[in-house]
Protein backbone atom coordinates (compact mmCIF):
# COMPACT_ATOMS: atom_id res chain seq x y z
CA UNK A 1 -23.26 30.94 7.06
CA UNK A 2 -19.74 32.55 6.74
CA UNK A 3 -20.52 33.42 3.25
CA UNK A 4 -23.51 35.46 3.97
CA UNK A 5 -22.28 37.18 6.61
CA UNK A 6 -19.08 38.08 4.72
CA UNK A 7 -21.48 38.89 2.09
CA UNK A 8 -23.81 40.66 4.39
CA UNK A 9 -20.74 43.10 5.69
CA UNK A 10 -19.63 43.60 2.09
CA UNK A 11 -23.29 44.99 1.52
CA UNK A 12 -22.62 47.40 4.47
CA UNK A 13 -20.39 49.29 2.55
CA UNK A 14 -21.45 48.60 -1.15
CA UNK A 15 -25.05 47.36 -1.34
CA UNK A 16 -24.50 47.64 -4.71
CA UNK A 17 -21.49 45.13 -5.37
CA UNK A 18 -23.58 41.88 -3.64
CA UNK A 19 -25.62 39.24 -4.22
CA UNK A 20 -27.19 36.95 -2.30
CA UNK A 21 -27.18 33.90 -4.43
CA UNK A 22 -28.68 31.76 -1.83
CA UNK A 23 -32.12 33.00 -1.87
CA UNK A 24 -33.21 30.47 -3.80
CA UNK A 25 -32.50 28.11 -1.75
CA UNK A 26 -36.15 26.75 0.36
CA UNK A 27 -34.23 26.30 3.77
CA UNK A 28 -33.20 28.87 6.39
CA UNK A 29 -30.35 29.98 4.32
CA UNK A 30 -32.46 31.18 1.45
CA UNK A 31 -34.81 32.77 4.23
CA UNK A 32 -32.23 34.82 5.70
CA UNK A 33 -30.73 35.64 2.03
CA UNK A 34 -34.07 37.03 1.29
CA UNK A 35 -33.84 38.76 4.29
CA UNK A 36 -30.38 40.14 3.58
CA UNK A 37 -31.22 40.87 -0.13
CA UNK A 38 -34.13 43.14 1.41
CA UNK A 39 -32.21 44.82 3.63
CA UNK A 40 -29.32 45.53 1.27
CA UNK A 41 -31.91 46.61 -1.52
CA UNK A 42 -33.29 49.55 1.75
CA UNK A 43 -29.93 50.47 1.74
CA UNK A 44 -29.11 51.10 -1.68
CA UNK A 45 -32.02 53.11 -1.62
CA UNK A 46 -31.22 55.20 1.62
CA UNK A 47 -27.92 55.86 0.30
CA UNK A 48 -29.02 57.37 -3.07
CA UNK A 49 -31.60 59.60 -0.89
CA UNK A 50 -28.93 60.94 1.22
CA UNK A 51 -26.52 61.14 -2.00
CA UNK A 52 -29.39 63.02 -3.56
CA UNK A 53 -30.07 65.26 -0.42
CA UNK A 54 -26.62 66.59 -0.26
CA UNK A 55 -26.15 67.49 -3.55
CA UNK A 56 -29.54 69.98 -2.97
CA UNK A 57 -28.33 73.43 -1.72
C-alpha cells in the first residue's frame, strides 16, 4: 500500500514517469492499481489539453 500511494503522488506531478506494476495482480491491490493507472492515464491527458490550450492565442 505505501508503494502505490507513493506511486500514486508521484503520478500527481508526472503521470507520465509511473507505473503501476501491480495491476496485474487479481486482489485489491491490482484493483486499485487499475484504478490508479486510469486515473493517471485522465491526467496525462488533461494535462496535454491544457498544455495544448495555452499555447493557442
Amino acid at each position: 500500500m505505501r508503494e502505490i500511494s507513493r506511486k500514486a503522488e508521484e503520478a500527481s506531478v508526472t503521470p507520465a514517469t509511473v507505473s503501476f506494476d501491480e495491476r496485474s495482480r487479481s486482489d485489491e491491490i491490482g484493483l486499485l492499481a487499475r484504478s490508479f493507472e486510469r486515473m493517471k492515464q485522465s491526467l496525462a491527458i488533461s494535462m496535454q489539453m491544457l498544455k495544448d490550450r495555452q499555447g493557442r492565442p
